[in-house]
N, C-alpha and C. Protein backbone atom coordinates (compact mmCIF):
# COMPACT_ATOMS: atom_id res chain seq x y z
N UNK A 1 -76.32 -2.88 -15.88
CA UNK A 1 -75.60 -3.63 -14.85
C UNK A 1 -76.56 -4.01 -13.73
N UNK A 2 -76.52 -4.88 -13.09
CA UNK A 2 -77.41 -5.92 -12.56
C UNK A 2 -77.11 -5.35 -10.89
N UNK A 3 -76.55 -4.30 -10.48
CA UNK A 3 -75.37 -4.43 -9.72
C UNK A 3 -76.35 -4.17 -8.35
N UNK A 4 -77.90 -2.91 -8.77
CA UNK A 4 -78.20 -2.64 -7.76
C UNK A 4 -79.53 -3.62 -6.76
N UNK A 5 -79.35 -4.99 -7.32
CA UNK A 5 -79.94 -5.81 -6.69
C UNK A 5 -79.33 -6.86 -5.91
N UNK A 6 -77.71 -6.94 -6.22
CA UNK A 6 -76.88 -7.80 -5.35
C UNK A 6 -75.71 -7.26 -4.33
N UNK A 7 -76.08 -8.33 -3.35
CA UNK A 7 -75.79 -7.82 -1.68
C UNK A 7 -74.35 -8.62 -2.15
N UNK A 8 -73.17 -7.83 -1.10
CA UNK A 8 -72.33 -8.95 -1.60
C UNK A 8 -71.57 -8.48 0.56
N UNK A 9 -71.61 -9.78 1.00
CA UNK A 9 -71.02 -9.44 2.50
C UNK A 9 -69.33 -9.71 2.52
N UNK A 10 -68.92 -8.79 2.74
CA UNK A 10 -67.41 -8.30 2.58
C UNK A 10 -66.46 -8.80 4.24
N UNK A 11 -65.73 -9.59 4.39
CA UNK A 11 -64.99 -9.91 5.41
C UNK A 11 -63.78 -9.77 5.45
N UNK A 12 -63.08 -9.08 6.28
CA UNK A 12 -61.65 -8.35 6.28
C UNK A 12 -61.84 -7.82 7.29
N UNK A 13 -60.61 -8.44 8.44
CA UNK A 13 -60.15 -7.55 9.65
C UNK A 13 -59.44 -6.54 9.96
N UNK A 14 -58.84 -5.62 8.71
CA UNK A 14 -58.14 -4.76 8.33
C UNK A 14 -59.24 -3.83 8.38
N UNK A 15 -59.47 -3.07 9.15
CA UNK A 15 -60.37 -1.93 9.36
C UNK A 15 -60.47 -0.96 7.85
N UNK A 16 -59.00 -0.51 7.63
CA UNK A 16 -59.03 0.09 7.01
C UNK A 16 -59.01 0.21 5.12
N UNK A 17 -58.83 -1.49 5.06
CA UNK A 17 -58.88 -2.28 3.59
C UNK A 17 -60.53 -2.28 3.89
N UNK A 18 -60.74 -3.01 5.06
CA UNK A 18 -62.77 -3.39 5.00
C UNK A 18 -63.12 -1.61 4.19
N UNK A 19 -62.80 -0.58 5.21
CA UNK A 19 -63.59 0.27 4.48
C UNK A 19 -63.52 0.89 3.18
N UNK A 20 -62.05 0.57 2.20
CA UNK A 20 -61.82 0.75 0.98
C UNK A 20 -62.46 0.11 0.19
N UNK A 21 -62.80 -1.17 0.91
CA UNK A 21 -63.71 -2.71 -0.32
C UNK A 21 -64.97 -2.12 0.12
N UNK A 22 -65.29 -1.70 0.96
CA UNK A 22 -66.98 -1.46 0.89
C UNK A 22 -67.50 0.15 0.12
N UNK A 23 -66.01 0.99 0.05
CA UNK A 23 -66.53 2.37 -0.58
C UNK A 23 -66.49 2.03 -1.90
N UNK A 24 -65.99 1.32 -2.55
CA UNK A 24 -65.70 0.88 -4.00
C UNK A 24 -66.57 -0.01 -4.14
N UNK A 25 -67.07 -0.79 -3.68
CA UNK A 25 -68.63 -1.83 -4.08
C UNK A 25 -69.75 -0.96 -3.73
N UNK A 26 -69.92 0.17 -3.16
CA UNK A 26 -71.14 1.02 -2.89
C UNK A 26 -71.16 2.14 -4.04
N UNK A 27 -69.98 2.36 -4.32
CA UNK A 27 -69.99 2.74 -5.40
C UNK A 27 -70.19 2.84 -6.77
N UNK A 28 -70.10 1.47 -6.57
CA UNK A 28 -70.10 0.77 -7.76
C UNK A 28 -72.16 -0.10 -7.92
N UNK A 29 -72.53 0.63 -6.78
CA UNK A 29 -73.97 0.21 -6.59
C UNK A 29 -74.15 -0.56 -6.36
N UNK A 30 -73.03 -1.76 -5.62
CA UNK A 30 -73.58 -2.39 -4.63
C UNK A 30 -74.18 -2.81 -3.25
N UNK A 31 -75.37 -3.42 -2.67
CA UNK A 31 -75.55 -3.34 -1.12
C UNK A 31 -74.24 -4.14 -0.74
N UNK A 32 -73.70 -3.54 0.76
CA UNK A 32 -72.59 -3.96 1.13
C UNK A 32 -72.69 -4.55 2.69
N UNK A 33 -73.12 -5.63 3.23
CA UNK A 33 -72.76 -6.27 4.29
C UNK A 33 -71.20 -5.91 5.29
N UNK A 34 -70.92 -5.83 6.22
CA UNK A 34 -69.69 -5.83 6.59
C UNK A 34 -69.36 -6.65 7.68
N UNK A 35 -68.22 -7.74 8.12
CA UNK A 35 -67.92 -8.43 9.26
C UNK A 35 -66.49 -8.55 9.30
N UNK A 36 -65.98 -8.38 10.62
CA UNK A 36 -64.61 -8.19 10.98
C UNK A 36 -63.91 -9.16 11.16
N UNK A 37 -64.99 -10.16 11.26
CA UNK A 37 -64.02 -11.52 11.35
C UNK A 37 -65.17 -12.29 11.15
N UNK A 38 -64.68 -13.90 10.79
CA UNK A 38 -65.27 -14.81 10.57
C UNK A 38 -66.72 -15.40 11.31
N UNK A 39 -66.64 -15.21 12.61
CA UNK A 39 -67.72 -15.48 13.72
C UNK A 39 -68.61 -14.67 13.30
N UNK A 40 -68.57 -13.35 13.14
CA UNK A 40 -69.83 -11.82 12.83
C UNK A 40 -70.09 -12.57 11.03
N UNK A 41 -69.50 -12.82 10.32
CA UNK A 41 -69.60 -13.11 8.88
C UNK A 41 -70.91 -14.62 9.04
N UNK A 42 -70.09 -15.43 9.85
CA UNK A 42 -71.33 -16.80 10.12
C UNK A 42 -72.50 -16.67 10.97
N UNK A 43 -72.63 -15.31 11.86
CA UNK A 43 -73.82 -14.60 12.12
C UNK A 43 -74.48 -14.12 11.27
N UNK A 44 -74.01 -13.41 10.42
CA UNK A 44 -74.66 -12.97 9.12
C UNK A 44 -75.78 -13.73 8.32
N UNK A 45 -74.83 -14.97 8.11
CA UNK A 45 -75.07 -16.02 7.07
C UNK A 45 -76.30 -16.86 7.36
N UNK A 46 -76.18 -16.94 9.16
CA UNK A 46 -77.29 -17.79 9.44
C UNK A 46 -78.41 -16.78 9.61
N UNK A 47 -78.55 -15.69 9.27
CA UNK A 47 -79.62 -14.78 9.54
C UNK A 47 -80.61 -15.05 8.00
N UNK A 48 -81.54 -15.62 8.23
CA UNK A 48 -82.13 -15.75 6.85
C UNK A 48 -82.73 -14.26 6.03
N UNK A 49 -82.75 -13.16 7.11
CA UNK A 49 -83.28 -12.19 6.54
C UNK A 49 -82.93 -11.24 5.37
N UNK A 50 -81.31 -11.58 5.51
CA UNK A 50 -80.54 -10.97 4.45
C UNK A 50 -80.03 -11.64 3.38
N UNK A 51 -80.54 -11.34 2.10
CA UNK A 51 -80.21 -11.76 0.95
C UNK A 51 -78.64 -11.46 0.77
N UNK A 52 -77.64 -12.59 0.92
CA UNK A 52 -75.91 -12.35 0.30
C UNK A 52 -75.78 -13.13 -1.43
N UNK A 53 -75.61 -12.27 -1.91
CA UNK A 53 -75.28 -12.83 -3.60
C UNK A 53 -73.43 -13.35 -3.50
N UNK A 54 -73.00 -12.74 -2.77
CA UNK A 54 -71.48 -12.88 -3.24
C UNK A 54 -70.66 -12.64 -1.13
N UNK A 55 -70.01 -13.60 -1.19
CA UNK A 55 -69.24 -13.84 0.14
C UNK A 55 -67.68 -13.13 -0.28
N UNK A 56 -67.37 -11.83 -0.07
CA UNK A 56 -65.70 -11.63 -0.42
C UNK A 56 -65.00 -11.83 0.83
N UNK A 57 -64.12 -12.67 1.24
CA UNK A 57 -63.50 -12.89 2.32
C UNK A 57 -61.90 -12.76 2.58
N UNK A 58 -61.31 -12.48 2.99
CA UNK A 58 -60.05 -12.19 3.34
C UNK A 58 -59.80 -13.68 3.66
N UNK A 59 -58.41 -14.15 3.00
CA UNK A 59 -58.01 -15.23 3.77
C UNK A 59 -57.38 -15.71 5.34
N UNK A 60 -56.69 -14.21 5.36
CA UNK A 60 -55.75 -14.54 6.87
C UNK A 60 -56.89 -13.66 8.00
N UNK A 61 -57.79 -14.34 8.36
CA UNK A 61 -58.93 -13.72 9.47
C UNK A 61 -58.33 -14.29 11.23
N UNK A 62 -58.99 -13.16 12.35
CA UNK A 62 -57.44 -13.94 13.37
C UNK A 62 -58.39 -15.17 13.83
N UNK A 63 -59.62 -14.75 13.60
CA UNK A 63 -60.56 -16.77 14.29
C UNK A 63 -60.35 -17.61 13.87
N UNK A 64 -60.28 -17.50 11.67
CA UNK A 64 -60.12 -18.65 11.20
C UNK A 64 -59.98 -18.46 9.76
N UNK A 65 -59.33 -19.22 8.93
CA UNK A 65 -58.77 -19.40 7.48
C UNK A 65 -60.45 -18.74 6.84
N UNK A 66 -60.13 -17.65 6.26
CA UNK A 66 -60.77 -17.72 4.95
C UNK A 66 -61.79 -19.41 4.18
N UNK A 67 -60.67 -19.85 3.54
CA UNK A 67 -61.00 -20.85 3.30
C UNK A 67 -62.15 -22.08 4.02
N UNK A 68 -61.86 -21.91 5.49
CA UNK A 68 -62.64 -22.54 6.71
C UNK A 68 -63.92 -21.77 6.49
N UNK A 69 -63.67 -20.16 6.48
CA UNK A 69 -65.47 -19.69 6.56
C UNK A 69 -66.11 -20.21 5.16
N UNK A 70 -65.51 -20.39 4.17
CA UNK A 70 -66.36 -20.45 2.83
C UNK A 70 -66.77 -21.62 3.42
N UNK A 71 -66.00 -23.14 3.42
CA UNK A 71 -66.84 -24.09 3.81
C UNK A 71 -67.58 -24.05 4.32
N UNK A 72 -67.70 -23.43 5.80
CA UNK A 72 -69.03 -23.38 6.74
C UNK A 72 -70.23 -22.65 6.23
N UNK A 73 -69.84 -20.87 5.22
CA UNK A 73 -70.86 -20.33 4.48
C UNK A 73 -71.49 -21.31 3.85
N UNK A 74 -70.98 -22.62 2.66
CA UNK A 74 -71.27 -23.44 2.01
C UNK A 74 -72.70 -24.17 2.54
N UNK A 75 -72.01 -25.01 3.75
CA UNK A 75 -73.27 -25.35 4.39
C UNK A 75 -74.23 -24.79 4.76
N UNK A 76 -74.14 -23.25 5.31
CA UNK A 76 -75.47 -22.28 5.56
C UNK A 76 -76.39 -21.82 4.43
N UNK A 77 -75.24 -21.89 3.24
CA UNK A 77 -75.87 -21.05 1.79
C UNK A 77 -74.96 -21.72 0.73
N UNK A 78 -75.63 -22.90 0.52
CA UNK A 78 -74.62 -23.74 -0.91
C UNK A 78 -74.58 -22.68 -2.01
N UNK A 79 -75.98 -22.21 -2.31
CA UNK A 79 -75.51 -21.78 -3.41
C UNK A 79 -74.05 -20.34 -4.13
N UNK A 80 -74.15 -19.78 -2.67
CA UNK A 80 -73.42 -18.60 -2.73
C UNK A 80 -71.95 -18.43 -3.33
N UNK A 81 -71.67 -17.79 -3.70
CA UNK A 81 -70.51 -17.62 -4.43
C UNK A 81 -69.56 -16.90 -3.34
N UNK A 82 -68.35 -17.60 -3.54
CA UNK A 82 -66.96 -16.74 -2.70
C UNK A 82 -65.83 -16.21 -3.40
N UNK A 83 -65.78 -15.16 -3.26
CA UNK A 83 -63.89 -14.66 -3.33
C UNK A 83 -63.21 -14.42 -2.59
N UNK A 84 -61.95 -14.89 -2.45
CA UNK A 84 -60.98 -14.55 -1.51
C UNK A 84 -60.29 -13.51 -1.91
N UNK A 85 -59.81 -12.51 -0.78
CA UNK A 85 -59.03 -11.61 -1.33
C UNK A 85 -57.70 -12.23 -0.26
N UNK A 86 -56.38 -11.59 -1.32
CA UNK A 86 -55.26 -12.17 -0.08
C UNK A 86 -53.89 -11.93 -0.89
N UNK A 87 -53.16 -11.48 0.21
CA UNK A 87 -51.78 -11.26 0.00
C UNK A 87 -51.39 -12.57 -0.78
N UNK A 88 -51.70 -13.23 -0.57
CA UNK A 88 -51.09 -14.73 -0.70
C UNK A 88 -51.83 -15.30 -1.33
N UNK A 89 -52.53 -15.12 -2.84
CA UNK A 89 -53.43 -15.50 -3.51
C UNK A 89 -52.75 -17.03 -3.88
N UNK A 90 -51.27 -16.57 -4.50
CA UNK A 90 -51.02 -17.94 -5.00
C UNK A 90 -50.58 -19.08 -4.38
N UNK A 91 -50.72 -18.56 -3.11
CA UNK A 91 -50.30 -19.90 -1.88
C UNK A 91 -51.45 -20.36 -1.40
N UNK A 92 -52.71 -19.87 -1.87
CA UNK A 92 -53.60 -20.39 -1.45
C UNK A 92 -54.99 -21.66 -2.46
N UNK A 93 -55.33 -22.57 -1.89
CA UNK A 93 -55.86 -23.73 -2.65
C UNK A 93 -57.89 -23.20 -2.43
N UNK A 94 -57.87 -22.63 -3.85
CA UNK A 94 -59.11 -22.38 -3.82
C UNK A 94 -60.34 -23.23 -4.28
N UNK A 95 -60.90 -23.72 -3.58
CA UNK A 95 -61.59 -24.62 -3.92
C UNK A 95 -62.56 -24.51 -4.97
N UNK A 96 -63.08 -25.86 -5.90
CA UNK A 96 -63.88 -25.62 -6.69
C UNK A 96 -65.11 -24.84 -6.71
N UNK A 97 -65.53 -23.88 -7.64
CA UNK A 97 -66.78 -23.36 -7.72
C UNK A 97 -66.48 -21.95 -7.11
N UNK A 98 -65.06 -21.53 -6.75
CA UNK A 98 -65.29 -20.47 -5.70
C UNK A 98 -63.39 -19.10 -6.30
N UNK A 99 -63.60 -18.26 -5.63
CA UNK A 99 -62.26 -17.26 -6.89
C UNK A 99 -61.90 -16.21 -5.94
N UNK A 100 -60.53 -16.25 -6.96
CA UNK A 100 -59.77 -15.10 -5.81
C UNK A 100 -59.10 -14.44 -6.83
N UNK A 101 -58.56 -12.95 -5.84
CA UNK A 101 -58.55 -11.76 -6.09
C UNK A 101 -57.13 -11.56 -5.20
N UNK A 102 -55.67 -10.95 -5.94
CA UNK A 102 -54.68 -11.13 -4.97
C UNK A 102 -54.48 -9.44 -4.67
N UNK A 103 -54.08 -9.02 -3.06
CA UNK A 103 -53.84 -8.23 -2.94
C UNK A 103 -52.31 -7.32 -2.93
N UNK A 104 -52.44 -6.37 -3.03
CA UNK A 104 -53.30 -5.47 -3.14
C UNK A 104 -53.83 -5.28 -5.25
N UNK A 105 -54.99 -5.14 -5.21
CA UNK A 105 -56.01 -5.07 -6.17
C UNK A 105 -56.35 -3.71 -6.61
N UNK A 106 -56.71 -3.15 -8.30
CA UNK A 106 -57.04 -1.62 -8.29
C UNK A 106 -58.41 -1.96 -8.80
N UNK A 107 -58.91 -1.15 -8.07
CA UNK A 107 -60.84 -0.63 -8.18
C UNK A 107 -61.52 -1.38 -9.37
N UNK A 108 -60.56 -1.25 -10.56
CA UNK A 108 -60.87 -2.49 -11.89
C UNK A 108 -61.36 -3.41 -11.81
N UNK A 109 -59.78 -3.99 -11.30
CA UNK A 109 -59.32 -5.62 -11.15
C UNK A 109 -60.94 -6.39 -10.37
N UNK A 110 -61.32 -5.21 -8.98
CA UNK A 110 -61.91 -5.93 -8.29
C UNK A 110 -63.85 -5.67 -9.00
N UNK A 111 -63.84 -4.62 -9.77
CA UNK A 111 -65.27 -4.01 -10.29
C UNK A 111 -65.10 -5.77 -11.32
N UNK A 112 -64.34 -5.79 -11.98
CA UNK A 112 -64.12 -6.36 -13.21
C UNK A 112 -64.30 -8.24 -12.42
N UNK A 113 -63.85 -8.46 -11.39
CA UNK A 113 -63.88 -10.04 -10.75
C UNK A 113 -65.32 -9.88 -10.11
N UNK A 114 -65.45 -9.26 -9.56
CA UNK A 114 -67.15 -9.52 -9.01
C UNK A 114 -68.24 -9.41 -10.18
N UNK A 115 -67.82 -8.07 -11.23
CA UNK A 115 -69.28 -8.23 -11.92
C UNK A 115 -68.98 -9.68 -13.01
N UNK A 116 -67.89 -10.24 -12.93
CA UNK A 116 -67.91 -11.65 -13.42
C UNK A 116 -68.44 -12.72 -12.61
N UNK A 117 -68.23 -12.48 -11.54
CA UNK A 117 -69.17 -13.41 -10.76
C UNK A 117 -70.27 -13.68 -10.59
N UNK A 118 -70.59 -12.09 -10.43
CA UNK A 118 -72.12 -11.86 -10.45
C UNK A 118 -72.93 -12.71 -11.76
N UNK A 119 -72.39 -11.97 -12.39
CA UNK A 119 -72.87 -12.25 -13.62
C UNK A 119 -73.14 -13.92 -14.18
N UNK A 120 -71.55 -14.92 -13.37
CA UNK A 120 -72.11 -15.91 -13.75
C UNK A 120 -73.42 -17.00 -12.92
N UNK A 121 -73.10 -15.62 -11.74
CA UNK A 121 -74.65 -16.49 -10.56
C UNK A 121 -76.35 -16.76 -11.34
């Protein structure tokens, strides 16, 4: 598994979901980025120092749509891959090239959607 060379930066304002998604991707041997909201996530992004393989983002963030940060990640880092995680997976319009994950999710579901992602980066 490819797992212990990709960073994946995790966004969720839920304190306590952020720290469930980051004990289960560290676990799972991944490096884990963390931002509480969208603004700290597009600080991240423009930091060239840190390698992000995979953007997982919460859709309902209180600055701004999920959806809004992938676009803007897009422009900082085209190539990067996004998942949304979200109560509201199926109300939400995920744009091409990019995948979601509806909550709440078991340790599987989410090992099993990223190392597909990964995998197809």
């Amino acid at each position: 598994m490819p797992a212990e060379a990709s960073t994946i930066l995790v966004v969720e304002d839920d304190d306590i979901v952020r720290m469930l998604i980051v004990d289960v991707l560290e676990e799972l041997e991944y490096q884990v980025l963390e931002a509480s909201d969208a603004e700290s996530a597009l600080a991240r992004l423009k930091d060239g120092s840190a390698h992000i393989d995979l953007l997982m983002t919460d859709q309902g963030l209180p600055d701004m749509k999920g959806t809004e940060l992938a676009r803007q990640a897009r422009q900082l880092r085209p190539e990067v891959p996004v998942l949304f995680a979200s109560g509201y997976s199926e109300n939400i319009e995920v744009p091409d090239g990019m995948h979601s994950i509806g909550k709440p999710f078991s340790i599987d579901q989410l090992r099993d959607k990223v190392t597909g992602i990964l995998g197809q980066a």
